[in-house]
Protein backbone atom coordinates (compact mmCIF):
# COMPACT_ATOMS: atom_id res chain seq x y z
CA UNK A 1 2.21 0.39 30.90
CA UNK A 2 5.66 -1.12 31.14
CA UNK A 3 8.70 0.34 29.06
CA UNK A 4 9.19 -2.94 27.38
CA UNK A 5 5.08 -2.74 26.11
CA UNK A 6 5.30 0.95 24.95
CA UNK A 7 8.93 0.33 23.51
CA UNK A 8 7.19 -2.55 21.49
CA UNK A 9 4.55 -0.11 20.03
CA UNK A 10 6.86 2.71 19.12
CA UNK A 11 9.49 0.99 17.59
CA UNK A 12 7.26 -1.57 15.76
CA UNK A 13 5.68 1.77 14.12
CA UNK A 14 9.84 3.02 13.12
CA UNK A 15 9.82 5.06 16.01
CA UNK A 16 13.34 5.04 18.16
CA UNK A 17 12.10 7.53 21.13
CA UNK A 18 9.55 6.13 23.84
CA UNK A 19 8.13 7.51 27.07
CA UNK A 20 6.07 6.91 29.51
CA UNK A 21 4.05 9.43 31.34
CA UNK A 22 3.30 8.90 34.87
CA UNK A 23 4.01 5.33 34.07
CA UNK A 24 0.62 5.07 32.68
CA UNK A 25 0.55 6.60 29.34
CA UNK A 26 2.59 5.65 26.40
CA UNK A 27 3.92 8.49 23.63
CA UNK A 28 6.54 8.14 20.94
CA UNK A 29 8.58 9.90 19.00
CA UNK A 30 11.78 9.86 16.43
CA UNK A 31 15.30 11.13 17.06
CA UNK A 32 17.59 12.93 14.85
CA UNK A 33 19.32 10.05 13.79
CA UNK A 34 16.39 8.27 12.36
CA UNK A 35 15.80 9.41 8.83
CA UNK A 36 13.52 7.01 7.74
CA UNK A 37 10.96 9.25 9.83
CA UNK A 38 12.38 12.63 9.02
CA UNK A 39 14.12 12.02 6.00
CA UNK A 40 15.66 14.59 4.08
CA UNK A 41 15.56 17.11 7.04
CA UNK A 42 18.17 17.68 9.09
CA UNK A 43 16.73 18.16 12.22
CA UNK A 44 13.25 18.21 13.84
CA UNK A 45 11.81 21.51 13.88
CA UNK A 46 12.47 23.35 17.31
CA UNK A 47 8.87 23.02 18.56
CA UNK A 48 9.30 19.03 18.21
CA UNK A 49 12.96 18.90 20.21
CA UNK A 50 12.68 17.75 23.74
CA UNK A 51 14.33 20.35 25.83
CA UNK A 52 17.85 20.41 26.66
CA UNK A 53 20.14 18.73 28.52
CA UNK A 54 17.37 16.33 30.31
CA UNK A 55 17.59 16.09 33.64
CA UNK A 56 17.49 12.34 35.39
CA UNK A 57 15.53 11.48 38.05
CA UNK A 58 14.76 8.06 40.21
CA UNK A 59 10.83 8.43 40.71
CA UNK A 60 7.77 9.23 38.79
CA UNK A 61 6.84 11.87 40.97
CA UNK A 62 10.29 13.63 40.11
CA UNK A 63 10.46 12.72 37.04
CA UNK A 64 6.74 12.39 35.65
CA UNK A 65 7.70 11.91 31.73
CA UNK A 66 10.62 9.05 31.35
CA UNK A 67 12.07 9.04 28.40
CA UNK A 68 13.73 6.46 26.63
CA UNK A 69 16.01 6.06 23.10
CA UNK A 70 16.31 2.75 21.06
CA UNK A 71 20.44 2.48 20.58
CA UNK A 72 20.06 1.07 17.22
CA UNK A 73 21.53 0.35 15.26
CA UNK A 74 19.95 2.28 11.95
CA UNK A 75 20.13 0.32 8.34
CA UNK A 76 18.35 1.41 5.21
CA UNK A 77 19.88 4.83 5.46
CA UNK A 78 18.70 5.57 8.82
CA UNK A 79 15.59 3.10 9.48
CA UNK A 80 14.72 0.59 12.22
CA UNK A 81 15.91 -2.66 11.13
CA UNK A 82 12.40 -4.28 9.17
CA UNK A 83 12.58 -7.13 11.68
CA UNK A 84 11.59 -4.95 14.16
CA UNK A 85 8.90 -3.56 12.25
CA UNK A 86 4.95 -4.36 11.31
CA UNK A 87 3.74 -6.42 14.25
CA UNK A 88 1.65 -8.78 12.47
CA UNK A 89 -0.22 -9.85 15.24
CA UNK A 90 -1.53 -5.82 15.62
CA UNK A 91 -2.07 -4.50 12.29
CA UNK A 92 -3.27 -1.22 14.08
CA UNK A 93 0.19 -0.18 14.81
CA UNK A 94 0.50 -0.47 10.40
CA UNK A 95 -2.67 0.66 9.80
CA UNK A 96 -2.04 3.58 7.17
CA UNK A 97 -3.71 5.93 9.09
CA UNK A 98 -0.55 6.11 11.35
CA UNK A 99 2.05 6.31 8.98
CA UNK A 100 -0.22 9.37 7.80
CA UNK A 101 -0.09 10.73 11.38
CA UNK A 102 3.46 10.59 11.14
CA UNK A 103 4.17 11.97 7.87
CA UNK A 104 1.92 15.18 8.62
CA UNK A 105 3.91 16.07 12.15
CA UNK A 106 6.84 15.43 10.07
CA UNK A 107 5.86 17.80 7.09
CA UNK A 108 3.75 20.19 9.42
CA UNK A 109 0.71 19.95 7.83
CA UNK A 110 -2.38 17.85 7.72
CA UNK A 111 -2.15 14.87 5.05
CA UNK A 112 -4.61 12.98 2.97
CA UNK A 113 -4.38 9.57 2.38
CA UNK A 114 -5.39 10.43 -1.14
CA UNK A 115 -1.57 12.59 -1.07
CA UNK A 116 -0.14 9.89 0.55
CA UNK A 117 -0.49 7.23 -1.57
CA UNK A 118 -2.21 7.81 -4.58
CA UNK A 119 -2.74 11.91 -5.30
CA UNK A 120 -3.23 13.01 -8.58
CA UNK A 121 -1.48 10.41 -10.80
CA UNK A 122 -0.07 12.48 -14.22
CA UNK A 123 0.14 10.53 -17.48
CA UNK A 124 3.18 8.68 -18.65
CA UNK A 125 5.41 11.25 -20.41
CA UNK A 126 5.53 11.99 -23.95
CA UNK A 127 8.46 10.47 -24.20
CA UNK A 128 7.01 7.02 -23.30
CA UNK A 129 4.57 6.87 -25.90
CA UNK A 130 4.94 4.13 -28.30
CA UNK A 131 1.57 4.55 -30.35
CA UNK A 132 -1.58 5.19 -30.63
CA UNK A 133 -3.93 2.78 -30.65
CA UNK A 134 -7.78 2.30 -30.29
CA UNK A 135 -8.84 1.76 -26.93
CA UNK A 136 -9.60 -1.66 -25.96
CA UNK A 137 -13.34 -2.19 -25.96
CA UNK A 138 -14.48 -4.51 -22.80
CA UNK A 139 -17.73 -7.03 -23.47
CA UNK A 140 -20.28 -6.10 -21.69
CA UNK A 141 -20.74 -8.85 -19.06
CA UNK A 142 -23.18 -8.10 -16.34
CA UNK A 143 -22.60 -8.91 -13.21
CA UNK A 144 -18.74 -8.49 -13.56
CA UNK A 145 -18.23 -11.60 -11.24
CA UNK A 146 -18.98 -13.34 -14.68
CA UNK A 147 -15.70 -11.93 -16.55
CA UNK A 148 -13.01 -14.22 -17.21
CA UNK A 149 -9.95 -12.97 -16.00
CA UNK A 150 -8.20 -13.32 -19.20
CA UNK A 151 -5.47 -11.61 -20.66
CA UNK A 152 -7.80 -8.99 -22.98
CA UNK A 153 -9.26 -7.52 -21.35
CA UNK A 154 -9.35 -9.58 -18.23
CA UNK A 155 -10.98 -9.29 -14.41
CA UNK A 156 -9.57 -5.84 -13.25
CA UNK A 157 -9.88 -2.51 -13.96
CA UNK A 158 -6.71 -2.15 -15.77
CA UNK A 159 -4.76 -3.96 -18.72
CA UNK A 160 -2.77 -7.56 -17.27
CA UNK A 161 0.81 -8.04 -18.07
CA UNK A 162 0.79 -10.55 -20.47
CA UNK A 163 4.54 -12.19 -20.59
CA UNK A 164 4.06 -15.15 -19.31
CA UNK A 165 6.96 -18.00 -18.81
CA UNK A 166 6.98 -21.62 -17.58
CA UNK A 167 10.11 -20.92 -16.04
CA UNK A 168 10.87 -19.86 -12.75
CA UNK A 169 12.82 -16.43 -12.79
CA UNK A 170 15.81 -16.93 -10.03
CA UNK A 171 15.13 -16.21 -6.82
CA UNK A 172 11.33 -17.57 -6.99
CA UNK A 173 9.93 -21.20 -6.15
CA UNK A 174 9.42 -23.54 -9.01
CA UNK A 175 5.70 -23.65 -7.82
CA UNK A 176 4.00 -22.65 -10.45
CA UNK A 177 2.59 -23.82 -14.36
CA UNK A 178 3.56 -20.35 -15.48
CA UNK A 179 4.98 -17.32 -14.00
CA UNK A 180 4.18 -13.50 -14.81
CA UNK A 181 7.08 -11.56 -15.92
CA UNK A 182 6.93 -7.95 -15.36
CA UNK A 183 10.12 -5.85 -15.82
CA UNK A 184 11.41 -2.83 -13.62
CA UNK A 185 13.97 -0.60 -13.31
CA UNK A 186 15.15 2.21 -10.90
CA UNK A 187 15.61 6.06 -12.76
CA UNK A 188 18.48 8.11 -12.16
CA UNK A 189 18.75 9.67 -8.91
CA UNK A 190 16.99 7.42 -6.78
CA UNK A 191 18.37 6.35 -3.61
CA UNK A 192 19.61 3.41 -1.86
CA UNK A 193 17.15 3.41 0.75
CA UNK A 194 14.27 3.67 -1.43
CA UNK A 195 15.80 0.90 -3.99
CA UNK A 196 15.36 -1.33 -0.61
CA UNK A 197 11.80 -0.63 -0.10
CA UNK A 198 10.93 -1.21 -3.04
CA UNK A 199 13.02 -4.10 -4.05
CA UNK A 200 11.43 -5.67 -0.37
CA UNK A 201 8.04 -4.37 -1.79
CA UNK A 202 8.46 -6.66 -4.77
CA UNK A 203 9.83 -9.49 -2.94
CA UNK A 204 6.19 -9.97 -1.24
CA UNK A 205 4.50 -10.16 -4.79
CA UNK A 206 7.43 -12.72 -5.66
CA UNK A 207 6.68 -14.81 -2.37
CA UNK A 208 2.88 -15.06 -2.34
CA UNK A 209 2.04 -15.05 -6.46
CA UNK A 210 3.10 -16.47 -10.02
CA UNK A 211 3.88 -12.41 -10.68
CA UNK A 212 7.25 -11.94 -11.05
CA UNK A 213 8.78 -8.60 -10.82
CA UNK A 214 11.79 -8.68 -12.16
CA UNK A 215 14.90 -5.81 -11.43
CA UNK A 216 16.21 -5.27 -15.16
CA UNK A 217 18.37 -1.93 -15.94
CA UNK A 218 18.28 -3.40 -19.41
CA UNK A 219 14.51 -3.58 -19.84
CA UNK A 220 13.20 -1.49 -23.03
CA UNK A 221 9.67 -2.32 -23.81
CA UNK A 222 6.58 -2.63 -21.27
CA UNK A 223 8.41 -2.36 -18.29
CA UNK A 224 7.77 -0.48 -14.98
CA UNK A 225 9.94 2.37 -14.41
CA UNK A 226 10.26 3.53 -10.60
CA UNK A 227 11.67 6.93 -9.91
CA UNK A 228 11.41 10.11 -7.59
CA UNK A 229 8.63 11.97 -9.59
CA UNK A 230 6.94 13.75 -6.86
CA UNK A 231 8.51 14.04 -3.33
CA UNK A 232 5.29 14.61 -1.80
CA UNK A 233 3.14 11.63 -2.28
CA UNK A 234 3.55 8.05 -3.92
CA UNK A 235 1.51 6.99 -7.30
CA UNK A 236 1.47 4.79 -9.38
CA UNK A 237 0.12 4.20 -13.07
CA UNK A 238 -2.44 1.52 -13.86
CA UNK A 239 -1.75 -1.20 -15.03
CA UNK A 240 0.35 -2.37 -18.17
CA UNK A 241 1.39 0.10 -20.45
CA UNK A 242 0.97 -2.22 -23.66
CA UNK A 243 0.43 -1.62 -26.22
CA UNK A 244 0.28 2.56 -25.46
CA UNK A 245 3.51 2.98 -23.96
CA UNK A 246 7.16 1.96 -23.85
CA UNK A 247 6.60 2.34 -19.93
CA UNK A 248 4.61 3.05 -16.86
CA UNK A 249 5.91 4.87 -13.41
CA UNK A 250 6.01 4.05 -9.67
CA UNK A 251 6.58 7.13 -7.92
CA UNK A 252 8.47 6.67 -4.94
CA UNK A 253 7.92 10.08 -3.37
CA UNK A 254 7.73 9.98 0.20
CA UNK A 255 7.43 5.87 0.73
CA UNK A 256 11.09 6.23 1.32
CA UNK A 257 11.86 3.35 4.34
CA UNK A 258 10.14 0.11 5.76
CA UNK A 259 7.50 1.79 7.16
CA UNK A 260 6.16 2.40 3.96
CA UNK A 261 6.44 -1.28 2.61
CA UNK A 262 3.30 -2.18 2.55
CA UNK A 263 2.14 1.75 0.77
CA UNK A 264 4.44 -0.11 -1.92
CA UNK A 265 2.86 -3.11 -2.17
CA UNK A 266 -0.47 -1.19 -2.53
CA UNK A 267 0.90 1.28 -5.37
CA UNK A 268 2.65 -2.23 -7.19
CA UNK A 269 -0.98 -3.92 -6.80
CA UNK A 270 -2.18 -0.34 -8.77
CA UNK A 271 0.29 -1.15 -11.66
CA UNK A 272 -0.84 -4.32 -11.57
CA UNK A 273 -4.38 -3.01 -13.03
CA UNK A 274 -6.55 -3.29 -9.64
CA UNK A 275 -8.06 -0.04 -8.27
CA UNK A 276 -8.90 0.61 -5.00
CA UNK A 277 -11.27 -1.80 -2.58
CA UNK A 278 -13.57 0.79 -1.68
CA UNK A 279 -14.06 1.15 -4.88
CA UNK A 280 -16.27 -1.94 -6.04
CA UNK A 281 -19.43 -1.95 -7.54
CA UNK A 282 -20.74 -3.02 -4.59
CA UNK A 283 -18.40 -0.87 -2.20
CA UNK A 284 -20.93 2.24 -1.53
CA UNK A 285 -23.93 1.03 -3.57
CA UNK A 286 -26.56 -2.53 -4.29
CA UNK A 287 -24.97 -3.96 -7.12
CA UNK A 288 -26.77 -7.01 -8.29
CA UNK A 289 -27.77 -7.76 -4.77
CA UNK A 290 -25.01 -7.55 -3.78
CA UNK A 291 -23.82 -4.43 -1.19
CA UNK A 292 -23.27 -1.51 0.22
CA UNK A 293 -20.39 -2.06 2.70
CA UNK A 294 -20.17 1.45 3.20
CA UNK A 295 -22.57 4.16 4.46
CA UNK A 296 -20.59 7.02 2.84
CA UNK A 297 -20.52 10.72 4.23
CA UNK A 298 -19.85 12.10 0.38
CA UNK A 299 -19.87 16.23 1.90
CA UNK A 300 -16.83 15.06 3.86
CA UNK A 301 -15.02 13.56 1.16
CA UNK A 302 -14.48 16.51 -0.92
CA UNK A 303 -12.02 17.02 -3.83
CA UNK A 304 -11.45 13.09 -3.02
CA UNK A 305 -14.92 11.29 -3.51
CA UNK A 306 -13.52 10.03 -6.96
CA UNK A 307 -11.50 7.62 -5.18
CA UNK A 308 -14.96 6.10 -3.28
CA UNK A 309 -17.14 6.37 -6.63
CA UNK A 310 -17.95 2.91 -7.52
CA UNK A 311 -16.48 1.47 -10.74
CA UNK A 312 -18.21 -1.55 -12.60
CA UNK A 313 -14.49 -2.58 -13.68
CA UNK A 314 -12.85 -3.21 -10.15
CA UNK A 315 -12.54 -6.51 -9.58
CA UNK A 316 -15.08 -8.09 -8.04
CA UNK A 317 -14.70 -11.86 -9.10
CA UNK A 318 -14.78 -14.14 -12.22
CA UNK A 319 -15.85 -16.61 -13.65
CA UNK A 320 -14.46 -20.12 -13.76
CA UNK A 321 -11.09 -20.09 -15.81
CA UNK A 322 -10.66 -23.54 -15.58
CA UNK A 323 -7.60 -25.44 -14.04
CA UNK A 324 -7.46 -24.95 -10.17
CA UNK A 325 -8.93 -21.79 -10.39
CA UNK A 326 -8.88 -19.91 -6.58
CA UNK A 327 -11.89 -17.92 -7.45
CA UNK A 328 -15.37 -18.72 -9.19
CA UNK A 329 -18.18 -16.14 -8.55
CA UNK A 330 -18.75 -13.29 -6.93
CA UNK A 331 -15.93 -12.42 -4.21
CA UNK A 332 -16.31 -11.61 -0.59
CA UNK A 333 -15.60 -7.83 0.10
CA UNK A 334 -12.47 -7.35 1.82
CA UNK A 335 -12.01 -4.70 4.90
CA UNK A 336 -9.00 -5.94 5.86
CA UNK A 337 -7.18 -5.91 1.63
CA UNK A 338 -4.18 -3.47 1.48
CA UNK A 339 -6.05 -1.81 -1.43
CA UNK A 340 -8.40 -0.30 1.13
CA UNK A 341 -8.22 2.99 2.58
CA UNK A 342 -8.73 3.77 6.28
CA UNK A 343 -11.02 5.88 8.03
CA UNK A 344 -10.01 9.13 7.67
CA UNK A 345 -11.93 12.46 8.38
CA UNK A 346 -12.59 15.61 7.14
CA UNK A 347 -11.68 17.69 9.87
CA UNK A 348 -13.12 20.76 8.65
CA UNK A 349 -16.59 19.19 8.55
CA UNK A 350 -16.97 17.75 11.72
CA UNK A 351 -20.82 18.50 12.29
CA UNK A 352 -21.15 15.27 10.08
CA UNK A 353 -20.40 11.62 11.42
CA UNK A 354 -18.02 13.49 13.20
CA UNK A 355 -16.10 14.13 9.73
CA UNK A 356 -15.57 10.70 8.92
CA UNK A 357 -15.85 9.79 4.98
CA UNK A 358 -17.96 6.21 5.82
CA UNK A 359 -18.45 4.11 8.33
CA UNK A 360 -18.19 0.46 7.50
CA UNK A 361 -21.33 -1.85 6.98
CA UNK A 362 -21.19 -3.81 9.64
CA UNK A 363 -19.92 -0.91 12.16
CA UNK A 364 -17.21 -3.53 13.52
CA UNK A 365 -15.16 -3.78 10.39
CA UNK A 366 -13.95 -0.09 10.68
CA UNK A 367 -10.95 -1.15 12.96
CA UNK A 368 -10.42 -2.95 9.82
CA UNK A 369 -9.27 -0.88 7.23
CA UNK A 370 -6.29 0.61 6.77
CA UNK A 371 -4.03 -2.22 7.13
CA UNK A 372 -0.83 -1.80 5.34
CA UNK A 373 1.25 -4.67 6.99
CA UNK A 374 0.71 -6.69 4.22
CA UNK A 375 -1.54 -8.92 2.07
CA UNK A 376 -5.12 -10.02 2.79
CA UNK A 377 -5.87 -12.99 2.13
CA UNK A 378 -8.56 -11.55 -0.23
CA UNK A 379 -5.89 -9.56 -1.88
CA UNK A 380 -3.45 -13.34 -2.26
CA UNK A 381 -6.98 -14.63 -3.80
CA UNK A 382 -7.66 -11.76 -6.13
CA UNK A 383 -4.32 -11.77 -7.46
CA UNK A 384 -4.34 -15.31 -8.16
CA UNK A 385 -7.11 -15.66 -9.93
CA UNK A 386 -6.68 -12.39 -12.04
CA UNK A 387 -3.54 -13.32 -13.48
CA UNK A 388 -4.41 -17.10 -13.75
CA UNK A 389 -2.05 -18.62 -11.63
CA UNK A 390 -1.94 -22.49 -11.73
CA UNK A 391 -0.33 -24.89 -9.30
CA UNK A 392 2.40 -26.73 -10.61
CA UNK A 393 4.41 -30.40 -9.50
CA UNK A 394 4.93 -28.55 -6.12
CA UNK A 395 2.33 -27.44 -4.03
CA UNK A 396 1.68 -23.83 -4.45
CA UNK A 397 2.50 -21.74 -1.24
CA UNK A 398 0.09 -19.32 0.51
């Protein structure tokens, strides 16, 4: 292990400290000045601090931990510059399950994935309500890869955004026949640092699709509006609120620097009406021949198996919408789609698969899930095809 290697790792995970023990192992860590890791604290806790004043030495066996600092500088607030960030040829250094790791040394406590991300998601406040209307009654269409992925009620679990344009919003490629306009805006009292996460968060959904989210303090109807709600996990609500609500949240929470980019992306794909990979029909169960990919551990999954119960309305597919549709029939699963969770374990049930919630179907995709670096491929696909976007004079990007 070389310092340039282990410096790699650490600071492509938003780490600034590295060492090396014994020039052999790599460990890293986060100084004071780097608030993206310990945000609003303002120091470490004592047990954390390396002692002081470190001592130098000139060999390993006088020295056996060497410790070295990344000299910046800090942007976003406090943050390792994104550049340096999300090593997209090693997704495990992204993979969710670290930023977890992370976040509970930082918070002292153990963390779910379920109250990292997604937790319990309230409803929109009273004050969003617009009306009340009947709920939207889906046809029955059996196997759900036969669904059109139209507007009402389309190819997802939740409702699609339905303003669509032929014009390109500024800022986007004129690559497309239409483009999907949906509105946000930032409530009072959040910061500049998370304004940058997300706004990079919605850049990605800009680059690789016809959806369009759009920055608009001005917006008033159906919009998304993206706040500090809960400082202990991020949520969002599913998709559109029309014709129920004025609005729907993002709760930024704890997704508060470039590390959690891609925990952004996943919590915009929720508003954009798709639930979870895992669950699919076919996630833990045969659905129309089609399935498992998971051998689920259900006693180690807890208070959280509702996020691993299979749902009929996930997308799964569609049929053919016509045009240059990307996807006709049933869709591949996807390990590697940022809607998936990771591996985690139930660490007070370890007699069972070692507390593990699943293991994957094949056993080799479970290095896998997790990743949070960015969209599948699977996920560009899905999101295509759900809200119908159409190549236009220009050749449409990947």
């Amino acid at each position: 292990m070389s310092p340039a290697t282990c410096f790699e790792f650490c600071v492509g995970a938003g780490l600034d400290l590295f060492a090396l023990v014994q020039g052999e192992e790599c460990r890293c860590g986060a100084s004071r000045l780097n608030k993206g890791v310990w945000g609003e604290k303002s120091a470490p806790p004592g047990h954390l601090q390396l002692p002081a004043p470190l001592s130098s030495c000139l060999t390993d066996q006088a020295c056996p931990v060497r410790v070295y600092r990344w000299l910046g500088p800090f942007v976003s607030g406090g943050s390792v510059p994104e550049h340096l960030l999300m090593l997209k040829h090693d997704r495990s250094i992204m993979n969710v399950g670290n930023t977890i790791y992370v976040d509970s040394i930082v918070h002292g406590k153990r963390i779910t994935e379920e109250q990292e991300e997604d937790g319990k998601v309230p409803p929109p406040p009273k004050e969003a309500k617009l009306h009340d209307v009947e709920h939207l009654k889906e046809q029955a269409v059996d196997p759900r890869w036969d669904r059109p992925c139209g507007d009402n009620p389309g190819c997802q679990a939740g409702r699609q955004w339905k303003n669509r344009n032929p014009v390109a919003p500024p800022g986007m490629v004129a690559q497309w026949e239409e483009y999907v306009i949906v509105p946000y805006k930032f409530d009072a009292g959040v910061d500049d640092a998370r304004k940058e996460v997300f706004r990079a968060a919605a850049a990605e959904w800009r680059l690789h699709t016809c959806v369009a989210l759009v920055e608009d303090d001005d917006a008033a109807l159906f919009y998304i509006l993206v706040g500090i709600y809960d400082l202990n996990s991020c949520w969002a609500h599913l998709g559109s609120p029309e014709p129920y609500y004025y609005y729907h949240q993002i709760n930024l929470g704890w997704c508060k620097e470039m590390a959690h980019k891609g925990s952004l992306i996943h919590e915009i794909y929720h508003s954009l009406a798709s639930l979870h990979e895992q669950q699919r029909a076919d996630g833990s169960q045969v659905y129309y021949g089609k399935g498992p990919h998971l051998e689920m551990f259900w006693q180690n999954t807890g208070k959280w198996a509702s996020q691993y119960d299979p749902n009929v309305d996930s997308y799964i597919g569609s049929a053919d919408d016509g045009g240059d549709d990307p996807q006709i029939g049933y869709a591949a699963y996807d390990f590697e789609s940022i809607m998936h969770y990771y591996r985690q374990r139930n660490y007070s049930n370890l007699d069972i698969n070692d507390g593990y919630y699943y293991n994957t179907i094949p056993a080799s995709a479970n290095t896998l899930v997790g990743n949070r670096v960015g969209f599948s491929q699977g996920d560009i696909v899905q999101a295509l095809d759900a809200y119908r976007c159409r190549c236009g004079v220009y050749q449409c990007g990947a």
